[in-house]
N, C-alpha and C. Protein backbone atom coordinates (compact mmCIF):
# COMPACT_ATOMS: atom_id res chain seq x y z
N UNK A 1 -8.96 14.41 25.60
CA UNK A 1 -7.80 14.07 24.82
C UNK A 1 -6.75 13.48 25.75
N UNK A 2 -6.16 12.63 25.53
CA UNK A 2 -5.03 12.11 25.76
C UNK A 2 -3.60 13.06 26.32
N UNK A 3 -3.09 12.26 27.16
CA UNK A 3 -1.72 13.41 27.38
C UNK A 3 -0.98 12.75 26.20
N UNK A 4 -1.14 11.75 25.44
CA UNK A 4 0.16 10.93 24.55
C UNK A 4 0.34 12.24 23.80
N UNK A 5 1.58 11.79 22.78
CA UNK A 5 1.90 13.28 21.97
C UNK A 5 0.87 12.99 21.33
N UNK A 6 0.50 14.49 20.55
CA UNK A 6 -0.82 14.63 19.55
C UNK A 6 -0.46 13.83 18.60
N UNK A 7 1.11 13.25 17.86
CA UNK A 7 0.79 13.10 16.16
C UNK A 7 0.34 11.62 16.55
N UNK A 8 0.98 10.63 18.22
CA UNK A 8 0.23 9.56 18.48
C UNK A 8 -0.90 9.33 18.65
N UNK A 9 -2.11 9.96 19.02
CA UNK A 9 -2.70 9.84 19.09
C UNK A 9 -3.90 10.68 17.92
N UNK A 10 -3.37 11.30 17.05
CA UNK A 10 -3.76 11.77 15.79
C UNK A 10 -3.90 10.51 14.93
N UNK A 11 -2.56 9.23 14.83
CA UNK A 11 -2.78 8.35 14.22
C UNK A 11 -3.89 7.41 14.47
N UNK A 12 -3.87 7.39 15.82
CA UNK A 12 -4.88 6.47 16.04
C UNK A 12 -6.75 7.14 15.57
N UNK A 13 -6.74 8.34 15.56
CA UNK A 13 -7.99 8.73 15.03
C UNK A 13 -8.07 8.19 14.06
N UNK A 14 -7.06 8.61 13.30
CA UNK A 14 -6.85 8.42 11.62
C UNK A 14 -7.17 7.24 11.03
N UNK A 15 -6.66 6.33 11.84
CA UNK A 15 -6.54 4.72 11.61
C UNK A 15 -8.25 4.05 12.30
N UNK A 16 -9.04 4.89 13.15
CA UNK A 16 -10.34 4.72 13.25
C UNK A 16 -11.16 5.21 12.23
N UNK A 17 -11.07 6.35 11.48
CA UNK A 17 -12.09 7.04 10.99
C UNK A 17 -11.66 6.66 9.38
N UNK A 18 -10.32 6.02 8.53
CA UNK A 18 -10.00 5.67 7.58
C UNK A 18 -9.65 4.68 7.44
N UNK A 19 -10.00 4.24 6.51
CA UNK A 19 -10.04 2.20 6.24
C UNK A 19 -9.38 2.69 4.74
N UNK A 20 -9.43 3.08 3.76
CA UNK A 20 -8.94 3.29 2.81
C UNK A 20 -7.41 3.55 2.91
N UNK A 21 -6.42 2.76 1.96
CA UNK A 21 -5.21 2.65 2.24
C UNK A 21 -4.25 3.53 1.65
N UNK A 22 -5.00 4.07 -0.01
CA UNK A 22 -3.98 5.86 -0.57
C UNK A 22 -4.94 6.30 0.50
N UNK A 23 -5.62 6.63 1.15
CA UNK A 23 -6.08 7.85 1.75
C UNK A 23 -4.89 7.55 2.86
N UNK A 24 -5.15 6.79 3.50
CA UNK A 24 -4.00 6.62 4.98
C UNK A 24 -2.50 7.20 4.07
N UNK A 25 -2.41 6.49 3.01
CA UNK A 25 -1.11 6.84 2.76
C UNK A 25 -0.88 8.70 2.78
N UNK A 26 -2.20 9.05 2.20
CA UNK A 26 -2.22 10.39 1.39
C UNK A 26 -1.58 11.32 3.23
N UNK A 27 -2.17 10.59 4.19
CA UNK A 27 -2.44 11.45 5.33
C UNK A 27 -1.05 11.38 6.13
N UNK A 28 0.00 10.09 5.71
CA UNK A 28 1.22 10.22 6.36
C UNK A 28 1.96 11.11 5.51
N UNK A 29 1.75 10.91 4.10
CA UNK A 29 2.66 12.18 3.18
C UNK A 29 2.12 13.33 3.62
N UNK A 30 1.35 13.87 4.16
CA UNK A 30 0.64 15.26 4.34
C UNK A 30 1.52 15.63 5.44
N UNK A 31 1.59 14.31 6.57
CA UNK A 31 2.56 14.29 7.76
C UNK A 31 3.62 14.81 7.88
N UNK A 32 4.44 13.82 6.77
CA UNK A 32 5.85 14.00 7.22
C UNK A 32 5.82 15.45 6.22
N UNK A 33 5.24 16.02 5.39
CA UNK A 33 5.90 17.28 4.87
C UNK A 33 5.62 18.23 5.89
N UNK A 34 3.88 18.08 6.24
CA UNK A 34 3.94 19.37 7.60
C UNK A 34 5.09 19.36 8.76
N UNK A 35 5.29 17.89 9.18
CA UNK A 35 6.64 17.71 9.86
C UNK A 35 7.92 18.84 9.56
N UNK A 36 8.12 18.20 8.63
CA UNK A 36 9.33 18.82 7.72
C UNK A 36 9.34 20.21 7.73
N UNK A 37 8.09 20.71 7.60
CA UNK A 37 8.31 22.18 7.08
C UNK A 37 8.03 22.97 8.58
N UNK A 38 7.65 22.08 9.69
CA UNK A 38 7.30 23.04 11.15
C UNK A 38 9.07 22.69 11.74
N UNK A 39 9.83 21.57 11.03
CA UNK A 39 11.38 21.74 11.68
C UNK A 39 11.57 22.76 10.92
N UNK A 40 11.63 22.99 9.65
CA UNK A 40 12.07 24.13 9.32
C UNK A 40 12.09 25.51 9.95
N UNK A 41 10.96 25.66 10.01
CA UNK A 41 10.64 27.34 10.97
C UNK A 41 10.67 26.65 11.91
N UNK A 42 10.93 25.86 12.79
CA UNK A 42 11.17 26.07 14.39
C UNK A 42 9.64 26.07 15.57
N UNK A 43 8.48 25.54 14.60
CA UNK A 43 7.28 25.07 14.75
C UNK A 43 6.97 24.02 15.38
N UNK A 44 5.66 23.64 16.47
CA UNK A 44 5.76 22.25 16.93
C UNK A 44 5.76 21.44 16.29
N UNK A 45 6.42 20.50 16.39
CA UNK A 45 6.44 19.77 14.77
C UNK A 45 5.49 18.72 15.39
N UNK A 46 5.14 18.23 16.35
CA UNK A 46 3.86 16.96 16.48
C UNK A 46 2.65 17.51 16.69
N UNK A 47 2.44 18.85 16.69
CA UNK A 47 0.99 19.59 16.41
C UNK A 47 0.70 19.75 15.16
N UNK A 48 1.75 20.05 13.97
CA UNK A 48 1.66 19.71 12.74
C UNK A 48 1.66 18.57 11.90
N UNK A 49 2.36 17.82 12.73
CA UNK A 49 2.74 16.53 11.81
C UNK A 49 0.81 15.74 12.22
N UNK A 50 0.25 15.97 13.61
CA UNK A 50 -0.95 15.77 13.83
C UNK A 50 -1.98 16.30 12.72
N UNK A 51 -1.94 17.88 12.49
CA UNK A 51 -2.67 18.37 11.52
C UNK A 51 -2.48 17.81 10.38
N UNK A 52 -1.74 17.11 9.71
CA UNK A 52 -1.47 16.43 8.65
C UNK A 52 -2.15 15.07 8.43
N UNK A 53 -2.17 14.41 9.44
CA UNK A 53 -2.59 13.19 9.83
C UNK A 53 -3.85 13.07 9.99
N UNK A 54 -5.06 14.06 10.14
CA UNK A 54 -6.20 14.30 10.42
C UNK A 54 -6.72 15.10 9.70
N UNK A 55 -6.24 16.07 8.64
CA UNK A 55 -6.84 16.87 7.54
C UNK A 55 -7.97 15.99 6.91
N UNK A 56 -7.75 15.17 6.62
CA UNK A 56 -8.86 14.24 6.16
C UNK A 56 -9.45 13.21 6.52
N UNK A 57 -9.73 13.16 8.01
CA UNK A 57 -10.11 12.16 8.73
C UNK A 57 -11.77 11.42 8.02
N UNK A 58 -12.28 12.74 7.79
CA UNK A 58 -13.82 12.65 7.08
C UNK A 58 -14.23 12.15 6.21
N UNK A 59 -12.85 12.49 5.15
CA UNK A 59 -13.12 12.47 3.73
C UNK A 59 -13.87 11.22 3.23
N UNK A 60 -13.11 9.94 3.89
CA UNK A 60 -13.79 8.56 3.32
C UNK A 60 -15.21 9.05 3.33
N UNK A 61 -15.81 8.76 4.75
CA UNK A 61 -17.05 9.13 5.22
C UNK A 61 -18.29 10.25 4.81
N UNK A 62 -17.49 11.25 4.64
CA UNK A 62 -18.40 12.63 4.34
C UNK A 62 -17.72 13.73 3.17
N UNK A 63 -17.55 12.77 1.51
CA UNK A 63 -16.71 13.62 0.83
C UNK A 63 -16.75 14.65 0.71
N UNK A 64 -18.16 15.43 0.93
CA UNK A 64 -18.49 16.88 0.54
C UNK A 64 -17.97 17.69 -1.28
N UNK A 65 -18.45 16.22 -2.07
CA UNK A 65 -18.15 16.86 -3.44
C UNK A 65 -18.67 17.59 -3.70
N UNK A 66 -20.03 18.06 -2.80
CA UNK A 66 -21.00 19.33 -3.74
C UNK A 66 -19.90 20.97 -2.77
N UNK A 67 -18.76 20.68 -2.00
CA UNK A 67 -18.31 21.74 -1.80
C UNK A 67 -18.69 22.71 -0.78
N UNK A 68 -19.89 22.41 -0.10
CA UNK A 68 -20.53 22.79 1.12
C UNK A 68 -19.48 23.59 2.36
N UNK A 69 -20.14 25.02 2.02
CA UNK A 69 -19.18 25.85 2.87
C UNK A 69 -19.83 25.40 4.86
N UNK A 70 -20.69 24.57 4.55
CA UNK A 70 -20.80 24.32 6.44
C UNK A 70 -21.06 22.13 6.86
N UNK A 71 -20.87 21.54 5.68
CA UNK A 71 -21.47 20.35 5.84
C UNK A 71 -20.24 19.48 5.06
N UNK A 72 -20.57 18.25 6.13
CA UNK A 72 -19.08 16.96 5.49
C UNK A 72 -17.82 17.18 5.45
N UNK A 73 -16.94 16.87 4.95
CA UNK A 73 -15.63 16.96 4.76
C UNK A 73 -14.95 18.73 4.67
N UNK A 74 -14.57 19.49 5.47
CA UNK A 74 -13.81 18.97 6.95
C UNK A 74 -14.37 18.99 7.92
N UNK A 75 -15.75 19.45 8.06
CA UNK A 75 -16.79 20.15 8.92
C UNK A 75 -17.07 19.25 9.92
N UNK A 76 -17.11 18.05 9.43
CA UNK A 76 -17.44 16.66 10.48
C UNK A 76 -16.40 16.27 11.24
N UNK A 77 -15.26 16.17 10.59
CA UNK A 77 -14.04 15.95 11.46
C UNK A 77 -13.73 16.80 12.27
N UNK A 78 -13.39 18.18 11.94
CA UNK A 78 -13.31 19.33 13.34
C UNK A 78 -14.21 19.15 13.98
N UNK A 79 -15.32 19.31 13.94
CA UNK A 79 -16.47 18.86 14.49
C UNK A 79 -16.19 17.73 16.35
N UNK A 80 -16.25 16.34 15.42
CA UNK A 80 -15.79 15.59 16.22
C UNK A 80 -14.79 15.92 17.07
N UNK A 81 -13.61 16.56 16.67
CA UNK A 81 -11.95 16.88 17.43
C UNK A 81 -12.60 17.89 18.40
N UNK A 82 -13.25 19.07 18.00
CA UNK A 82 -13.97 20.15 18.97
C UNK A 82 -14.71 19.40 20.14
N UNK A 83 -15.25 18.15 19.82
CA UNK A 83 -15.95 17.85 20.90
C UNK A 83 -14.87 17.05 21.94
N UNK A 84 -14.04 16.33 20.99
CA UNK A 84 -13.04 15.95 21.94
C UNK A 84 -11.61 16.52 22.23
N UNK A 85 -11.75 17.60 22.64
CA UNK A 85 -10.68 18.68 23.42
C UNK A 85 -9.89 18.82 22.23
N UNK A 86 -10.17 19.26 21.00
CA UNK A 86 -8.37 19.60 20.31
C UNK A 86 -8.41 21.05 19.98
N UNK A 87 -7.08 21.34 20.24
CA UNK A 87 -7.05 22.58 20.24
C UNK A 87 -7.82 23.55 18.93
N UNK A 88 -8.46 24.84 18.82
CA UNK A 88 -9.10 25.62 17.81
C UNK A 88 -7.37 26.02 16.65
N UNK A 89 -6.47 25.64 17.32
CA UNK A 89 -5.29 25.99 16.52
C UNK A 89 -5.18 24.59 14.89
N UNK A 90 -5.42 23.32 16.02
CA UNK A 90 -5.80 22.38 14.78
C UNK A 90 -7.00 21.99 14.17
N UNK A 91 -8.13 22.48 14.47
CA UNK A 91 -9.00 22.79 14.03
C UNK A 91 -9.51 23.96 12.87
N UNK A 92 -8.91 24.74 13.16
CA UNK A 92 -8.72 26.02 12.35
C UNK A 92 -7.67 25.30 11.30
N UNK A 93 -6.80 25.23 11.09
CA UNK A 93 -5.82 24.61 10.34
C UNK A 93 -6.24 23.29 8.94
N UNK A 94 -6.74 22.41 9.64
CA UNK A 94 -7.50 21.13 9.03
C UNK A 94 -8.71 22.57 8.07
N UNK A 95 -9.06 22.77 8.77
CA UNK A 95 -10.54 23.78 8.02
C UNK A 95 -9.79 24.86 6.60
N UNK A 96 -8.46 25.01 7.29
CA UNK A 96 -7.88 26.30 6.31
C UNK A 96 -7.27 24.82 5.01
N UNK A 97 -7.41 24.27 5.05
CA UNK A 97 -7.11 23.62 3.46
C UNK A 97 -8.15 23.25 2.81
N UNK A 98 -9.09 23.99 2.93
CA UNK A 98 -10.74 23.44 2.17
C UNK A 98 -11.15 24.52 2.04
N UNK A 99 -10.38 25.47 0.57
CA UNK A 99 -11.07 26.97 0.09
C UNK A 99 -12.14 27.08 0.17
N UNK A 100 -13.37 26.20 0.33
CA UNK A 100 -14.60 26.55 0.39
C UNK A 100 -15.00 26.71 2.11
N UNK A 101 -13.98 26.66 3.15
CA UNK A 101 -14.65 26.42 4.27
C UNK A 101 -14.43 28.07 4.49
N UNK A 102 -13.43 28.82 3.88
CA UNK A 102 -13.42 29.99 4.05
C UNK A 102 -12.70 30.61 5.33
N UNK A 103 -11.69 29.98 5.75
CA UNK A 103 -10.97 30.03 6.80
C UNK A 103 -9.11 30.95 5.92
């Protein structure tokens, strides 16, 4: 991983792994609210505003409509981030908004 801040270099995943343009959009609104709500409590706000930006890096790619508690969407994207150094804090996180991943 990069020393740049995470939410910079979160975009640039984002902007590799999503070509779809509401999805990009969907992933900066996800942004700026996790933003918003880690100034609130006093939270890193570019480790969140990152987790926002990458919650659905997969989705285009690996929708996982059948709901799969270990396969596709988010499983592939942490996946990938695990292999390339990101912390188990945003990993765990991205995973905890997909009731079926069971996090």
């Amino acid at each position: 991983m990069a020393t740049e801040p995470l939410a910079n270099e979160a975009l640039n995943i984002m902007h590799d792994w999503v070509q779809s343009e509401s999805l990009r959009k969907h992933g900066y609104a996800v942004a700026d609210s996790m933003k918003h709500f880690a100034q609130l409590r006093g939270d890193d706000v570019d480790l969140w505003e990152a987790v926002g930006l990458l919650h659905d890096m997969d989705y285009e790619s690996h929708p996982n409509l059948e709901r799969s508690p270990t396969e596709g969407h988010p499983f592939i994207g942490v996946a990938w981030l695990r292999d390339h150094g990101w912390s188990e804090e945003v990993c765990r996180a991205i995973l905890s908004h997909a009731d079926y991943a069971n996090v």
